[in-house]
C-alpha atoms as a PDB file:
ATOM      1  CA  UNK A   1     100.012  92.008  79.116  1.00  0.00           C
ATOM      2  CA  UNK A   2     101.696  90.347  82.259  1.00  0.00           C
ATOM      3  CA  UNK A   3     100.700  87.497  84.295  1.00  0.00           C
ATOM      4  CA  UNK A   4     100.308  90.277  87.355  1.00  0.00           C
ATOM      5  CA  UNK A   5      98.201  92.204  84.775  1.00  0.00           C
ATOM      6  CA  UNK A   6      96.025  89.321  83.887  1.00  0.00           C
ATOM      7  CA  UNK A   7      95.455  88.258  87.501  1.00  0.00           C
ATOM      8  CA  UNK A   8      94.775  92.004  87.890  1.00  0.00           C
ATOM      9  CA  UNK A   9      91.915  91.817  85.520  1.00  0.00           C
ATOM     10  CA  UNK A  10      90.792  88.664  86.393  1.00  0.00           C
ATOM     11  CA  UNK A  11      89.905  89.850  90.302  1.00  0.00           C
ATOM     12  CA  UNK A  12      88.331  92.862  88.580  1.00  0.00           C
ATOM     13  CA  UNK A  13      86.367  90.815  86.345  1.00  0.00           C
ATOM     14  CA  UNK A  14      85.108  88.736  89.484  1.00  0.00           C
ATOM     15  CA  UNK A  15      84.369  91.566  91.356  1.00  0.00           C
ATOM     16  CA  UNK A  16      82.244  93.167  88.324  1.00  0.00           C
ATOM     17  CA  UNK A  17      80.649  89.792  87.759  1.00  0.00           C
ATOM     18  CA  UNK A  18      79.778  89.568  91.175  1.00  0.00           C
ATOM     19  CA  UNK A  19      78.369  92.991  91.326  1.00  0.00           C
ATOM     20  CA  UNK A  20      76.112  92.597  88.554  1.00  0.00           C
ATOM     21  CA  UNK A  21      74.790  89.225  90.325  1.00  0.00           C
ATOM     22  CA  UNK A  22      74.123  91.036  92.939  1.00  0.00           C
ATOM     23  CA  UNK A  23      71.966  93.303  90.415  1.00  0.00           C
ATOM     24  CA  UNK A  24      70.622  90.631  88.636  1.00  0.00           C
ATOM     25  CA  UNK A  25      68.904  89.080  92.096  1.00  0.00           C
ATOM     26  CA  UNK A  26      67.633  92.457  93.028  1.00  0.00           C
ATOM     27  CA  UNK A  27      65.845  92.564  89.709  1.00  0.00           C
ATOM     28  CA  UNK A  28      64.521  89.478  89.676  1.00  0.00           C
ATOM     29  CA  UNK A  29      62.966  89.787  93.201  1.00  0.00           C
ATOM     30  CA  UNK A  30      61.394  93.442  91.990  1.00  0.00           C
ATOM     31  CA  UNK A  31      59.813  90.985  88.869  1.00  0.00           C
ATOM     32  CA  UNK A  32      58.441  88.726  91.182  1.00  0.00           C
ATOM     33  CA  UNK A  33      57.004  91.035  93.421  1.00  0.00           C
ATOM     34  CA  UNK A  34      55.298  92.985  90.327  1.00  0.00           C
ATOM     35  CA  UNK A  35      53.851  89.536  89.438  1.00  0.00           C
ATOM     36  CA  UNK A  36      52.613  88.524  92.506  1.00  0.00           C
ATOM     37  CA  UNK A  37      50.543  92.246  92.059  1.00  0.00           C
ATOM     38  CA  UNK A  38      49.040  91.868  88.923  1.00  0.00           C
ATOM     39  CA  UNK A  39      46.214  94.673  89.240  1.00  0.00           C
ATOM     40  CA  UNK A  40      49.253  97.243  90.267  1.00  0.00           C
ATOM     41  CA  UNK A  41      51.148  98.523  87.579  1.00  0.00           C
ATOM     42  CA  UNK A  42      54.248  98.729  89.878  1.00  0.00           C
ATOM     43  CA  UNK A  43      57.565  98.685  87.296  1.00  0.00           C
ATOM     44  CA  UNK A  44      57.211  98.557  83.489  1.00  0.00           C
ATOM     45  CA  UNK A  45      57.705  94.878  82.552  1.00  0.00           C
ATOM     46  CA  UNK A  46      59.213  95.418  79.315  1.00  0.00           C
ATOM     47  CA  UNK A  47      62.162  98.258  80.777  1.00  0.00           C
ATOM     48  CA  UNK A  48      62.448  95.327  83.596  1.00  0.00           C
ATOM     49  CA  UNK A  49      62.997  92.387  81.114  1.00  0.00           C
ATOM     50  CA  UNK A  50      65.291  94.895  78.805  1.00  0.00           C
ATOM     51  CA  UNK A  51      67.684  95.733  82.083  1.00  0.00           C
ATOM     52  CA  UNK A  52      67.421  91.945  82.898  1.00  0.00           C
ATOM     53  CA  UNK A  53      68.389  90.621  79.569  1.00  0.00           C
ATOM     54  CA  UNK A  54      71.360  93.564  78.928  1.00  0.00           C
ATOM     55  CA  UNK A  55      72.416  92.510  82.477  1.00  0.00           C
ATOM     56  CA  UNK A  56      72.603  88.653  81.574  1.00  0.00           C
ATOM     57  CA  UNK A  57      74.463  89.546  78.268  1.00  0.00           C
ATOM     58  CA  UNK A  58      76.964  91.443  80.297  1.00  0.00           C
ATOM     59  CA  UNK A  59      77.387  88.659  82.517  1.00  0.00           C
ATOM     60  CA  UNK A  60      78.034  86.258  79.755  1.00  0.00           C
ATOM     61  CA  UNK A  61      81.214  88.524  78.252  1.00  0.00           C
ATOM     62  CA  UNK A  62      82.573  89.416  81.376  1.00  0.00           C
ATOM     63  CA  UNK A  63      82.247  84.936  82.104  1.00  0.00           C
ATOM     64  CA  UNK A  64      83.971  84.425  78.692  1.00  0.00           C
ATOM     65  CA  UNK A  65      86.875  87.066  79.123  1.00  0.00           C
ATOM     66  CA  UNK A  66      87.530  85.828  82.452  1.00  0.00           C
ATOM     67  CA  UNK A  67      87.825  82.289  81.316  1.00  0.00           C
ATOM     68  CA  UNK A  68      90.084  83.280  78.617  1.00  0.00           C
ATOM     69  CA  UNK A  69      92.310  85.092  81.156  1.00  0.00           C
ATOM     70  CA  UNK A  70      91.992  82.328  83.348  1.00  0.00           C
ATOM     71  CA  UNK A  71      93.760  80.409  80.145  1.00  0.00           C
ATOM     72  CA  UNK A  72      96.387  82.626  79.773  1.00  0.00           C
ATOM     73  CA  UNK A  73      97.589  82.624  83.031  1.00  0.00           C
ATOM     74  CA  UNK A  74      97.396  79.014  83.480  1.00  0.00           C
ATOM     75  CA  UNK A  75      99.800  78.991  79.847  1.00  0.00           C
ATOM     76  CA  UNK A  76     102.128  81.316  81.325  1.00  0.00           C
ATOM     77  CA  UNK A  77     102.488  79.775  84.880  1.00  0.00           C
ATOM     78  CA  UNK A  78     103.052  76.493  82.773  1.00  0.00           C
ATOM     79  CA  UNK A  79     105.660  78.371  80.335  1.00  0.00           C
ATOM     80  CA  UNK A  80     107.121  79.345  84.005  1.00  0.00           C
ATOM     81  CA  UNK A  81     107.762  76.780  85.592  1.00  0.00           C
ATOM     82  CA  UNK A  82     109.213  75.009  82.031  1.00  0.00           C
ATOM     83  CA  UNK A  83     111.760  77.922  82.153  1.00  0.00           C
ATOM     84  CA  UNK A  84     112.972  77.708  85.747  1.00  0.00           C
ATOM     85  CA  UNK A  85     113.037  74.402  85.382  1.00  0.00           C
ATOM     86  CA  UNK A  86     109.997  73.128  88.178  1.00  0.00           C
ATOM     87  CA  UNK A  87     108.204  70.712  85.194  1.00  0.00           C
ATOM     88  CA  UNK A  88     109.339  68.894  81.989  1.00  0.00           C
ATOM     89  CA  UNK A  89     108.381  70.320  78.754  1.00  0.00           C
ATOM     90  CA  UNK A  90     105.497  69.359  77.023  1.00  0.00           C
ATOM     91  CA  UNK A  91     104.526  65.751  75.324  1.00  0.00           C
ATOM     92  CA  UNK A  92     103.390  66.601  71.730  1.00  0.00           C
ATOM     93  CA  UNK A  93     100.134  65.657  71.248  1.00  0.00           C
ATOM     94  CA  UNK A  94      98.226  62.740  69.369  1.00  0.00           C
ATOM     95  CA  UNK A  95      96.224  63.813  66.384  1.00  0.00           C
ATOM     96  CA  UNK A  96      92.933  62.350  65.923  1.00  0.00           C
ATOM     97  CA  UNK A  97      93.980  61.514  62.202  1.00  0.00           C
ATOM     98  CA  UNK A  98      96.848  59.519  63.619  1.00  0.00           C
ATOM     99  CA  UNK A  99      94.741  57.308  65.782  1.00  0.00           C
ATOM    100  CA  UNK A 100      92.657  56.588  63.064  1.00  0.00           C
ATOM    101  CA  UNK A 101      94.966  55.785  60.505  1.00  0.00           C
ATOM    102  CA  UNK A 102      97.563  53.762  63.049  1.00  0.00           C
ATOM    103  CA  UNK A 103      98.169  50.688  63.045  1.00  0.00           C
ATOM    104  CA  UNK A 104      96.690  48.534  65.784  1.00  0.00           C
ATOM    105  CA  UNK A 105      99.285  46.633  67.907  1.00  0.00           C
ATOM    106  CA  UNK A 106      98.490  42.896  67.231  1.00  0.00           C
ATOM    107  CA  UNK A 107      96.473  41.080  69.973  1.00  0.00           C
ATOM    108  CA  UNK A 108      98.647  39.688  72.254  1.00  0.00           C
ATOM    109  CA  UNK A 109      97.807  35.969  73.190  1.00  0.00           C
ATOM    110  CA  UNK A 110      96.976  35.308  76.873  1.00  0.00           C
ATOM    111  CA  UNK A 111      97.332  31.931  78.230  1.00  0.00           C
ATOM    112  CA  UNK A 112      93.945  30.342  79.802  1.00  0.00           C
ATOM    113  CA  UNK A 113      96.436  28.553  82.400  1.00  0.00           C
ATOM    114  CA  UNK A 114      96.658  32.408  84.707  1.00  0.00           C
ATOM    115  CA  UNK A 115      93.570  33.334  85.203  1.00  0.00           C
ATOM    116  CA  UNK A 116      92.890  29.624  86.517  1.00  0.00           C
ATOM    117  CA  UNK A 117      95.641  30.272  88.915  1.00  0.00           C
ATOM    118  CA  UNK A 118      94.018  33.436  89.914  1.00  0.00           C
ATOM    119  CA  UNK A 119      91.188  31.912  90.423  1.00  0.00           C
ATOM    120  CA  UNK A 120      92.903  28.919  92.396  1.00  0.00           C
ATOM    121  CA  UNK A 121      95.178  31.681  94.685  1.00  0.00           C
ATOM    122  CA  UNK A 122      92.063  33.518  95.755  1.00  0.00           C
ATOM    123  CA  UNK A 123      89.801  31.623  98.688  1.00  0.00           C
ATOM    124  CA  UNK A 124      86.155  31.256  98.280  1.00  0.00           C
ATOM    125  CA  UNK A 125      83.904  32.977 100.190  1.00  0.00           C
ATOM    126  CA  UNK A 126      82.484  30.057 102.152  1.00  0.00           C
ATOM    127  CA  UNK A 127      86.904  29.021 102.742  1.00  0.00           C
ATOM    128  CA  UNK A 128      87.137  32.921 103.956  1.00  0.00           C
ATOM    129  CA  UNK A 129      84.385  32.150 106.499  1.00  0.00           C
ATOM    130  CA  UNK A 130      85.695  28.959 107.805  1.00  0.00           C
ATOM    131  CA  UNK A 131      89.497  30.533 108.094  1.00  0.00           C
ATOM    132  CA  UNK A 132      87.947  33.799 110.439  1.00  0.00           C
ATOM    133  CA  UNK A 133      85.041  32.725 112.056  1.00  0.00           C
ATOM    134  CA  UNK A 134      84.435  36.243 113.567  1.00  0.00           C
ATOM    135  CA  UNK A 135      83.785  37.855 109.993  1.00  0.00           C
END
């Protein structure tokens, strides 16, 4: 398939998705309503929980294929722009394994003498107050 074709079925898939919603809110409003009658036997509560559950399932695939589409397309729009030339190829990536089994870059020694002359450079609070006596 194409990127136009994915985007294609993504919007359908949306649509669809938002269609069964749709469903999904009208049947749980018809559940409530038979609950808040219990001495009416207005809907059958187990054909109402089956078309409620199949309807959830549904919504699950239809979430899972769009978010692979979603996926593909963003791959493609990447593999795009790397061909055209808009954005540099890819860094490899880091295993896990390789982290692990690294070596650890030795500790680097910091001198106590900066951070006293950070500390020095910056005014107190109470020297802030006395410099801008509007603050």
């Amino acid at each position: 398939m194409t990127k136009t074709e994915y985007t294609a079925a993504i919007t359908a898939s949306q649509t669809t998705i938002s269609a069964i919603r749709t469903d999904l809110r009208k049947l749980h409003t018809i559940e409530k309503l038979s609950q808040s009658f219990p001495g009416l036997e207005l809907v059958d509560t187990s054909i109402l929980e089956t078309a409620i559950t199949e309807r959830k399932a549904e919504v699950q695939k239809l979430r899972s294929e769009l978010s692979k589409a979603r996926r593909i397309v963003k791959r493609m729009a990447e593999i795009e722009d790397i061909e055209t030339g808009k954005a540099d190829t890819p860094k490899a990536k880091k295993s896990a394994a390789g982290k692990k089994a690294g070596t650890k870059p030795a500790p680097s020694k910091k001198s106590t003498v900066k951070p006293e002359e950070n500390k020095a450079e910056q005014p107190t609070p109470s020297a802030a107050a006395k410099e801008n006596p509007a603050a």
